[in-house]
N, C-alpha and C. Protein backbone atom coordinates (compact mmCIF):
# COMPACT_ATOMS: atom_id res chain seq x y z
N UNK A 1 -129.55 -36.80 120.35
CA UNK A 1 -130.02 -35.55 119.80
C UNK A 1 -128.86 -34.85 119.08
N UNK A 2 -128.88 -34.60 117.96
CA UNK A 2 -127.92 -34.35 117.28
C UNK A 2 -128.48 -32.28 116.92
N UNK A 3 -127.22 -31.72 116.82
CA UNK A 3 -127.44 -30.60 116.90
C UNK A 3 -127.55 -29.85 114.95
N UNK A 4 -128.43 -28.72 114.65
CA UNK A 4 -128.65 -28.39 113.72
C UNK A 4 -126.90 -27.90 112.72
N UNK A 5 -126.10 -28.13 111.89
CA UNK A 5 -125.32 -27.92 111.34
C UNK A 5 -125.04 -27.01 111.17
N UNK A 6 -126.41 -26.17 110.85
CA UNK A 6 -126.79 -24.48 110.51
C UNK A 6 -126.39 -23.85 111.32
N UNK A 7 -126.83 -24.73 112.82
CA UNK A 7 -126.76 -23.23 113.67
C UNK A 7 -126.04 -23.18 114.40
N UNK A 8 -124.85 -24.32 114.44
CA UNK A 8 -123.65 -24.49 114.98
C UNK A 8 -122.80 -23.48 114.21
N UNK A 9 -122.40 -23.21 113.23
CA UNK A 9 -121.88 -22.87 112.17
C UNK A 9 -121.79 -21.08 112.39
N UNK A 10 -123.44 -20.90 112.29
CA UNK A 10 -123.92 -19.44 112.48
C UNK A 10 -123.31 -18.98 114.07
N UNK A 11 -123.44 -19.95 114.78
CA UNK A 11 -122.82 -19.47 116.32
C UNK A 11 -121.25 -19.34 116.81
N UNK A 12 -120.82 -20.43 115.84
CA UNK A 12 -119.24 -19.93 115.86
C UNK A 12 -118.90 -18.54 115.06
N UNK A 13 -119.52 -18.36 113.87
CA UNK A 13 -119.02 -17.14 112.85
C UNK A 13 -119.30 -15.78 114.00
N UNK A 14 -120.64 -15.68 114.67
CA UNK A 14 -121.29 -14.89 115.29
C UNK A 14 -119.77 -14.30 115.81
N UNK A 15 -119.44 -15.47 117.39
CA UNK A 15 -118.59 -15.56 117.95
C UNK A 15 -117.33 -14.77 117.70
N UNK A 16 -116.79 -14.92 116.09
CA UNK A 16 -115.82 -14.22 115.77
C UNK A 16 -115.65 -13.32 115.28
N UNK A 17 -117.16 -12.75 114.42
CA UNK A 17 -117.29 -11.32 114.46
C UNK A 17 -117.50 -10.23 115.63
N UNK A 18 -117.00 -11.09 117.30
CA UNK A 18 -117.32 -9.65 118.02
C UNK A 18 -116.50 -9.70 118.33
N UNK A 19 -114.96 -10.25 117.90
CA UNK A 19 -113.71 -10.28 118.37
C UNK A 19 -113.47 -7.96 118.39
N UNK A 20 -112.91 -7.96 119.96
CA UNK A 20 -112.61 -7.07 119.87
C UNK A 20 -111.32 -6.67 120.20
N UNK A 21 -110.57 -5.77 119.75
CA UNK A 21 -109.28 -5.25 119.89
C UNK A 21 -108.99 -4.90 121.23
N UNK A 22 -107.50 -4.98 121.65
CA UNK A 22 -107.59 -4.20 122.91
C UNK A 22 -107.70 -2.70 122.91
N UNK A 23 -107.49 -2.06 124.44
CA UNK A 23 -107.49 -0.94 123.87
C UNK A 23 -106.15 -0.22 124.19
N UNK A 24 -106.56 0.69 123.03
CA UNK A 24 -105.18 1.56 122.12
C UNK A 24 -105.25 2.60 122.62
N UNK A 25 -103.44 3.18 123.31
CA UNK A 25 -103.45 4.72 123.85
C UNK A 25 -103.72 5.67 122.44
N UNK A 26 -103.70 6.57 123.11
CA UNK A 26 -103.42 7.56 122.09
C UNK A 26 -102.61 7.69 121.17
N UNK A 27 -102.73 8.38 119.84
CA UNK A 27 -100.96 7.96 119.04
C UNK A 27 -101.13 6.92 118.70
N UNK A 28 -101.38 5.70 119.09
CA UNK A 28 -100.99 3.93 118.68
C UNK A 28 -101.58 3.89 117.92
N UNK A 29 -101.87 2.46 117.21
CA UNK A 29 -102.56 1.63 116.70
C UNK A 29 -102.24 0.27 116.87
N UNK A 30 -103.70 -0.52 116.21
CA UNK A 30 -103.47 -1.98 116.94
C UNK A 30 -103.89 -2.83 115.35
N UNK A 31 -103.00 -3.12 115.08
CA UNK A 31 -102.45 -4.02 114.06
C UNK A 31 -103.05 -6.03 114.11
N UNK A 32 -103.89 -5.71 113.77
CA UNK A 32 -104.70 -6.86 113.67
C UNK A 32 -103.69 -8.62 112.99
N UNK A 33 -103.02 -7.83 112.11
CA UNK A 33 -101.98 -9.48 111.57
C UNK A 33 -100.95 -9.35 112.65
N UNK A 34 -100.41 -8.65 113.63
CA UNK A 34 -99.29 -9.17 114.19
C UNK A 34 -99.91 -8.89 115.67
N UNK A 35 -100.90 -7.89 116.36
CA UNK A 35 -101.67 -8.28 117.40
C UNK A 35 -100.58 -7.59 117.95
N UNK A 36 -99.62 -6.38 117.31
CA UNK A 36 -99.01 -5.21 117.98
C UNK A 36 -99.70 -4.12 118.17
N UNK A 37 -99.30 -3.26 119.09
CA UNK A 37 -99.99 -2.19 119.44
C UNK A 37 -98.57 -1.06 119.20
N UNK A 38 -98.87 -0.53 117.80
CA UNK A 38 -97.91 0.66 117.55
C UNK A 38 -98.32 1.77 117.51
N UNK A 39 -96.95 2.71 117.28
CA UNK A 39 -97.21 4.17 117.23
C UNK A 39 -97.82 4.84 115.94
N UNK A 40 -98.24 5.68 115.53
CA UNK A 40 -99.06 6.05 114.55
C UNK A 40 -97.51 6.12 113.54
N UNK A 41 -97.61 6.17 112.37
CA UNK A 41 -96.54 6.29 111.46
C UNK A 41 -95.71 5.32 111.30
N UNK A 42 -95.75 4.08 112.16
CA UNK A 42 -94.95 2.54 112.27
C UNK A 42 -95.97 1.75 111.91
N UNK A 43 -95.45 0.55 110.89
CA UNK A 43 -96.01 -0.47 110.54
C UNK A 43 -94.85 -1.61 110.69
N UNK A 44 -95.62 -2.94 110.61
CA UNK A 44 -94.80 -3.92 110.22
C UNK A 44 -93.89 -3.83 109.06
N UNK A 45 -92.45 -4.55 108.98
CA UNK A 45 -91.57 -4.67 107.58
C UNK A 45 -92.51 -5.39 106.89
N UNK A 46 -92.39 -5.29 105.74
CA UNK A 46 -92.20 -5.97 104.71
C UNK A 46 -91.47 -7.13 104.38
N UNK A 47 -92.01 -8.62 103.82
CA UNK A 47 -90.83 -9.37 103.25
C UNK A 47 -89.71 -8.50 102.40
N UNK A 48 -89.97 -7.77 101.65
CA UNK A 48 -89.22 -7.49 101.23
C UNK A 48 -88.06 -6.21 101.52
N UNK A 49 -88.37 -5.68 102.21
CA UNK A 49 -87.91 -4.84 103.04
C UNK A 49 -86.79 -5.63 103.85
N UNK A 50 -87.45 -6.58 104.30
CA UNK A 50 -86.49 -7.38 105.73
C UNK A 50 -85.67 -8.10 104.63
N UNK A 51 -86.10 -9.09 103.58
CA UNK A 51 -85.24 -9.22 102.56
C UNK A 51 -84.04 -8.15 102.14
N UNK A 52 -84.30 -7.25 101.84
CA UNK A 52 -83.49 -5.98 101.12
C UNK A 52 -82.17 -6.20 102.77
N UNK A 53 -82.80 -5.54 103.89
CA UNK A 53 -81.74 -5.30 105.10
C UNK A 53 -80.84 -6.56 105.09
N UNK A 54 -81.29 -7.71 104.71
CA UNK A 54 -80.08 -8.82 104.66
C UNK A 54 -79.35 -8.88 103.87
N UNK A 55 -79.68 -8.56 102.57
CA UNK A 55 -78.92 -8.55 101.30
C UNK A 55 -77.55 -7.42 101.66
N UNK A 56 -78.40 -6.54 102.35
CA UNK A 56 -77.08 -5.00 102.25
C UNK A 56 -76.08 -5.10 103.74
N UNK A 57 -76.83 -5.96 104.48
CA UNK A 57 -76.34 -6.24 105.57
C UNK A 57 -74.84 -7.14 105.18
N UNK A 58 -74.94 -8.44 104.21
CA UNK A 58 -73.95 -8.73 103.75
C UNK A 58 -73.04 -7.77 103.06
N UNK A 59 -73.72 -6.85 102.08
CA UNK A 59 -72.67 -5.90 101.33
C UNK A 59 -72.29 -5.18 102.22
N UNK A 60 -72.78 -4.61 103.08
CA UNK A 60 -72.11 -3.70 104.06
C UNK A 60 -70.55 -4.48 104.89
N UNK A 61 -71.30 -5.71 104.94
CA UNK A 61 -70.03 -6.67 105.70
C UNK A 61 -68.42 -6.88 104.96
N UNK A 62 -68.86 -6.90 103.84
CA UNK A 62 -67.76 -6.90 102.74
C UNK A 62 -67.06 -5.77 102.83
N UNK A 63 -68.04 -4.70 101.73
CA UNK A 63 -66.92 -3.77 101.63
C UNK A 63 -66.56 -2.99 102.95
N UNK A 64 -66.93 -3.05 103.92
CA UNK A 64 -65.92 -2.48 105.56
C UNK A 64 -65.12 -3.11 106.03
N UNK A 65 -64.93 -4.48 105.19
CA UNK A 65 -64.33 -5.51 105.65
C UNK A 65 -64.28 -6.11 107.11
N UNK A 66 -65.59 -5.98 107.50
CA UNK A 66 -66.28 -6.66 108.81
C UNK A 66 -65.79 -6.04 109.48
N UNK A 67 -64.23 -5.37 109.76
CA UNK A 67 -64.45 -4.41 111.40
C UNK A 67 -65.29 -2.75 111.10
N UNK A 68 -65.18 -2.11 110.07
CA UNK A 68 -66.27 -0.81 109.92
C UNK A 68 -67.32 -1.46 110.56
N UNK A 69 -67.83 -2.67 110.04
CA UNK A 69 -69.36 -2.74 110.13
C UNK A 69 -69.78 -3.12 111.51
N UNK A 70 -68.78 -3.82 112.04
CA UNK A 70 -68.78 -4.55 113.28
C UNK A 70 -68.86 -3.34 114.40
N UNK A 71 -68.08 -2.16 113.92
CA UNK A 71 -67.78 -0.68 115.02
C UNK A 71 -69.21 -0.03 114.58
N UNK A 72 -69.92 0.25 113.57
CA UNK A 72 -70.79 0.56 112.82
C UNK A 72 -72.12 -0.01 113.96
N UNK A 73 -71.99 -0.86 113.71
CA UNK A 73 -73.15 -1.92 114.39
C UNK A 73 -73.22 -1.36 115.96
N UNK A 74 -72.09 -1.49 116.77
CA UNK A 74 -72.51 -1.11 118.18
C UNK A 74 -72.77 -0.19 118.08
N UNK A 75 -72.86 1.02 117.59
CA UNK A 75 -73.51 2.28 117.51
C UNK A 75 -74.87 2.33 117.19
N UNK A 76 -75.40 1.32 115.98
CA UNK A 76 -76.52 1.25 115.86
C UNK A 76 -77.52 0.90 116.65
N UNK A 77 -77.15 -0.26 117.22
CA UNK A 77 -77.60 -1.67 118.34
C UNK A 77 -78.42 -0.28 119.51
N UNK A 78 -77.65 0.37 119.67
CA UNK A 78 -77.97 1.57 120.71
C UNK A 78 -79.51 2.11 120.43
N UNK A 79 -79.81 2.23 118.78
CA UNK A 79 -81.20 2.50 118.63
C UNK A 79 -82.08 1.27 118.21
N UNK A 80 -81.95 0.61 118.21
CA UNK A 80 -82.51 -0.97 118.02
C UNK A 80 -82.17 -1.07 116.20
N UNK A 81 -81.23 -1.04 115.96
CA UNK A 81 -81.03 -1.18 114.64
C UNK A 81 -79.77 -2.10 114.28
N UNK A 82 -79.44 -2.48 113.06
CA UNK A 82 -78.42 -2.63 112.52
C UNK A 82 -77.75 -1.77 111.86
N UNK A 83 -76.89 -1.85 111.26
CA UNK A 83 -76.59 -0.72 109.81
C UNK A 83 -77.25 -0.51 108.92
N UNK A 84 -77.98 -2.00 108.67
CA UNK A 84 -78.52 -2.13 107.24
C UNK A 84 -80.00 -1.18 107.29
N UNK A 85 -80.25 -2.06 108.23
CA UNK A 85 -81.73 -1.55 109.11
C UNK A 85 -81.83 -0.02 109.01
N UNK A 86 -80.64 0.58 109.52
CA UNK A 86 -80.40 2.55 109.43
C UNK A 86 -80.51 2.51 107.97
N UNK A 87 -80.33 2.26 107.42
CA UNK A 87 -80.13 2.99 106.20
C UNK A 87 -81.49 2.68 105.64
N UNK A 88 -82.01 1.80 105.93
CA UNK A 88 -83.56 1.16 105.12
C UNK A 88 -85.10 1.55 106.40
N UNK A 89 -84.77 2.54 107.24
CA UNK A 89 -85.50 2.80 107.99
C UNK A 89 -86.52 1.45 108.55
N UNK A 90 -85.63 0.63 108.90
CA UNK A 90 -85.84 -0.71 109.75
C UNK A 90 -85.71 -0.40 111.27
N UNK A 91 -86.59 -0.97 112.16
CA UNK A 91 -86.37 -0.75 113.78
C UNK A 91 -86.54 -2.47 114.61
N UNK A 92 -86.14 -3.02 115.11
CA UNK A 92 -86.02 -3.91 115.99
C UNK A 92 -86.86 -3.57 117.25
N UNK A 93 -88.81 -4.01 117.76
CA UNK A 93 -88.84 -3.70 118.34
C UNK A 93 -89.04 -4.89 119.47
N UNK A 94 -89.25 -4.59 121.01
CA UNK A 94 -89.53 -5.11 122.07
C UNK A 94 -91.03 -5.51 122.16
N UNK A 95 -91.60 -7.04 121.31
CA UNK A 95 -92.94 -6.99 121.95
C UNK A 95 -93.46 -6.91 123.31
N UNK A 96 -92.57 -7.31 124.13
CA UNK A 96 -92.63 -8.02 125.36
C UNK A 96 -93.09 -6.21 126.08
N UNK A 97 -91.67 -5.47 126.23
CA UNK A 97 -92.42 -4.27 126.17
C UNK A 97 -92.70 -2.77 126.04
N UNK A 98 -93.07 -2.96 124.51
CA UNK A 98 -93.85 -2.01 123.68
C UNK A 98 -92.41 -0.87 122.95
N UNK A 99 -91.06 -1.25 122.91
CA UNK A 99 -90.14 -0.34 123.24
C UNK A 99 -88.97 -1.21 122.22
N UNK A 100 -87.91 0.10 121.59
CA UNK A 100 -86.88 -0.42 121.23
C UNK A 100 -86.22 -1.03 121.22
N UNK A 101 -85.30 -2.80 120.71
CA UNK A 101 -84.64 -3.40 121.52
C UNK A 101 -83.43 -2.48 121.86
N UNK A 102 -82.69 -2.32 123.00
CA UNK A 102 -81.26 -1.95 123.57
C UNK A 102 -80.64 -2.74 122.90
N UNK A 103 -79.30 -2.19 123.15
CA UNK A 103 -78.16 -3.05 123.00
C UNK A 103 -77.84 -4.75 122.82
N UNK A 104 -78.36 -4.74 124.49
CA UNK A 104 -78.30 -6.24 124.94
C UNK A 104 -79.16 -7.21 124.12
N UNK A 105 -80.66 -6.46 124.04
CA UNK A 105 -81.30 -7.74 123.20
C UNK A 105 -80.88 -7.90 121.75
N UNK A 106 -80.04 -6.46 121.36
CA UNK A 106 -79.57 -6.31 119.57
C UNK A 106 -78.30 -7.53 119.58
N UNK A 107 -77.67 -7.32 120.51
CA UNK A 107 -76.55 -8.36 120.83
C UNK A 107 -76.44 -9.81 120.42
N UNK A 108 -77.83 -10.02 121.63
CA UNK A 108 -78.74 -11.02 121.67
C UNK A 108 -78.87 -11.83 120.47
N UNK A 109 -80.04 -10.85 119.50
CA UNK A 109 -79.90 -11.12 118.53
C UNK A 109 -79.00 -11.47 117.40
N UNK A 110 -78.01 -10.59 117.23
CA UNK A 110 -77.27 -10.46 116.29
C UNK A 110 -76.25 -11.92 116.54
N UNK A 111 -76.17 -12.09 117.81
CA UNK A 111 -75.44 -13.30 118.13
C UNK A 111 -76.04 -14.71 117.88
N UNK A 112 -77.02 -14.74 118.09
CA UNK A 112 -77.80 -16.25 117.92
C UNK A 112 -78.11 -16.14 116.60
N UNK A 113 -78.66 -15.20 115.99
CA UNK A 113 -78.73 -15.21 114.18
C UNK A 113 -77.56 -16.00 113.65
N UNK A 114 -76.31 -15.33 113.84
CA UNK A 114 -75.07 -15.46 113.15
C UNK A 114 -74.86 -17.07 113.74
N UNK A 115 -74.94 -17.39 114.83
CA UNK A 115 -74.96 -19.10 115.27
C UNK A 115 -75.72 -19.82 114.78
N UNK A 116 -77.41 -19.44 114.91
CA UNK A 116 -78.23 -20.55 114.60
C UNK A 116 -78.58 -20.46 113.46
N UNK A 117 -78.35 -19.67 112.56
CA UNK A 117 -78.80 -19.47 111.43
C UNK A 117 -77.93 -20.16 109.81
N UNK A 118 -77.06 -21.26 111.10
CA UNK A 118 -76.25 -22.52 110.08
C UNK A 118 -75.66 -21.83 108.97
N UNK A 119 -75.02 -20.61 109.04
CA UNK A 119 -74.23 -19.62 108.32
C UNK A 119 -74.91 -19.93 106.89
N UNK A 120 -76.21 -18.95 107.37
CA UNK A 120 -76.70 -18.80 105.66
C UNK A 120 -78.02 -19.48 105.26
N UNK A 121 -77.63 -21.04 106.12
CA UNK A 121 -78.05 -22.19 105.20
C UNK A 121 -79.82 -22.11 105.47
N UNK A 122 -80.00 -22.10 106.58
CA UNK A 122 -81.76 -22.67 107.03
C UNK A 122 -82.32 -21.24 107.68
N UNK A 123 -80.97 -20.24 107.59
CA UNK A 123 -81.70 -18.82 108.13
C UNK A 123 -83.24 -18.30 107.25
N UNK A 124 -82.97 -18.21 106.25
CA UNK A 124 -83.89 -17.43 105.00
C UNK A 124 -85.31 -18.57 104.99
N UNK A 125 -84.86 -20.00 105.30
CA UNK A 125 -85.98 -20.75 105.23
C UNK A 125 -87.21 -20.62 106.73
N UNK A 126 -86.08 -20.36 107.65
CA UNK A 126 -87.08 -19.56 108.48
C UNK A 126 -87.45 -18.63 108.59
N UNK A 127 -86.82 -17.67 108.12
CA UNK A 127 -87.77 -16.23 108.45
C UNK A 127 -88.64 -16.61 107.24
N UNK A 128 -88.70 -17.52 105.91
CA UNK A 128 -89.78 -17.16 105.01
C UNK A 128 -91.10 -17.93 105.84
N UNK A 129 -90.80 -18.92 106.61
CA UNK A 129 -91.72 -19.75 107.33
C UNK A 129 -92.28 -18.59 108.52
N UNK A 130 -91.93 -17.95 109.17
CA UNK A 130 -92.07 -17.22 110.25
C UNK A 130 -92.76 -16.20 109.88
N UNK A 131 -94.63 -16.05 110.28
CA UNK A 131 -95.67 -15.15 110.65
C UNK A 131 -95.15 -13.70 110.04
N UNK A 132 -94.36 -13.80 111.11
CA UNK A 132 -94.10 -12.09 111.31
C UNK A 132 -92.29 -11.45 111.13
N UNK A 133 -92.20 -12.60 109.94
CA UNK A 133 -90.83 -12.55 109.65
C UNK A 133 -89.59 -12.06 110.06
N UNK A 134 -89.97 -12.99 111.57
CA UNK A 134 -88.81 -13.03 112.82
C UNK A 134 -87.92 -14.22 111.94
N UNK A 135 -86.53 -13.89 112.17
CA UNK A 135 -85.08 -14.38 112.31
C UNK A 135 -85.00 -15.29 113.42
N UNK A 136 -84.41 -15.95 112.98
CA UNK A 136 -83.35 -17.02 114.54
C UNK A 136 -83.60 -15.82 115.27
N UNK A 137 -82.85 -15.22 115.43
CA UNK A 137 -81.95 -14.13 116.37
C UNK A 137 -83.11 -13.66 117.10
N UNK A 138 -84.54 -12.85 116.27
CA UNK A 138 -85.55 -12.13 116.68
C UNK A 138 -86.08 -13.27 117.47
N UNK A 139 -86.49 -14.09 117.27
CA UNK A 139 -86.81 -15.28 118.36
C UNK A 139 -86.23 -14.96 119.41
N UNK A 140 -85.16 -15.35 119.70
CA UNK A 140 -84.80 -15.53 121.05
C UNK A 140 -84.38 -13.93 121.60
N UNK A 141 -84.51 -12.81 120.65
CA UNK A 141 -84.47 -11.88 121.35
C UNK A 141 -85.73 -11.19 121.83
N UNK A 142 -86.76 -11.73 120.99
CA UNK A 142 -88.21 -11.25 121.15
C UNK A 142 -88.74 -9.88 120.47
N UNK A 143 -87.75 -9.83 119.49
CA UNK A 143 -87.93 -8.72 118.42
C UNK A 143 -88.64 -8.80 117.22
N UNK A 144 -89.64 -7.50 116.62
CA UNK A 144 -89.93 -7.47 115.23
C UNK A 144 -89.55 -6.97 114.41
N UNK A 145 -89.52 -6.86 113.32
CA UNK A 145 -88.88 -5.79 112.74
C UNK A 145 -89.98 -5.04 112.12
N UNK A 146 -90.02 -3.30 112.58
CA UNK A 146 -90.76 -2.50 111.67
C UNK A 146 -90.34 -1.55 111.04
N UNK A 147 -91.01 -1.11 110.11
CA UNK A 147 -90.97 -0.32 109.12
C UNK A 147 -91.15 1.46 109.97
N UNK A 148 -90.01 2.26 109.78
CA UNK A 148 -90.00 3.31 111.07
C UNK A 148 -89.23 4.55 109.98
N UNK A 149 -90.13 4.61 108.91
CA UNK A 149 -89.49 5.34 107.83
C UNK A 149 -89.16 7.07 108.24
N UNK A 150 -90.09 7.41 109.28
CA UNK A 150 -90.03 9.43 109.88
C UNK A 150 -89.20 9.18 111.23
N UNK A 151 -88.46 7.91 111.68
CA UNK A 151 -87.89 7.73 112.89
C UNK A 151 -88.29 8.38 113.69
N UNK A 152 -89.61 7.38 113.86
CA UNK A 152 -90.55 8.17 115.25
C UNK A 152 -90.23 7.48 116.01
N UNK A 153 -89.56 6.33 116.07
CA UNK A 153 -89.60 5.52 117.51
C UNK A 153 -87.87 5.57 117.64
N UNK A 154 -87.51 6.20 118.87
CA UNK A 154 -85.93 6.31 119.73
C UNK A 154 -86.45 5.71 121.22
N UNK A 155 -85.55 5.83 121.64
CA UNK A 155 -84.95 5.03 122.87
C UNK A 155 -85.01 6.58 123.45
């Protein structure tokens, strides 16, 4: 007995039109492409945005001649940021949970980027491959990067 094509078809689509969201406190929202639950006024980066923070992230490295930026940076790390990130209203957050990365996971990050990211070479080819245009680093720190332009989200 072989089943109608039609109505196999019609019963899966059914199926995925009653997909429902979880539910959202107050303030939040629930972001259907990354399946985050943010604060009202935060969205996901942008490729190009997260593009832009790497580009200036290098210029910043230059002209401070890596120790400004390096003293620069632990100050930032404190609000889940980089330098570049501060200046481009970029935030590093905690999917795991719901919250700024600290220090430790900015660390985290910033450390395994700069290692696994074959200085330069296969970094950019993964974050262009990567969903939600996580980094080496955001991997293993479990960070996203969003767009936090009225710096509503602090620690």
């Amino acid at each position: 007995m072989t089943a109608d094509p039609e109505s196999r078809t019609a019963t899966i689509k059914v199926g995925y039109e009653q997909f429902m969201p979880p539910p959202v406190p107050p303030g939040m929202w629930f972001d259907r492409d990354t399946w985050l639950i943010l604060p009202q006024g935060v969205r996901p980066a942008s490729k190009g945005r997260v593009a832009a923070s790497y580009a200036l992230a290098i210029g910043l490295f230059i002209a401070t001649l890596g120790a400004g930026y390096l003293v620069w940076a632990a100050v930032a790390w404190g609000r889940g940021q980089t330098p570049a990130q501060r200046l481009l209203g970029l935030r590093c957050w905690r999917r795991d949970s719901g919250r700024v990365a600290g220090r430790r996971h900015m660390a985290l990050r910033q450390v395994t980027g700069l290692f696994l990211n074959g200085e330069m070479l296969m970094g950019p080819l993964i974050w262009l491959g990567s969903k939600e245009l996580n980094s080496v680093g955001d991997i293993f720190a479990g960070t996203v990067i969003l767009y936090d332009p009225n710096q509503l989200l602090h620690r």
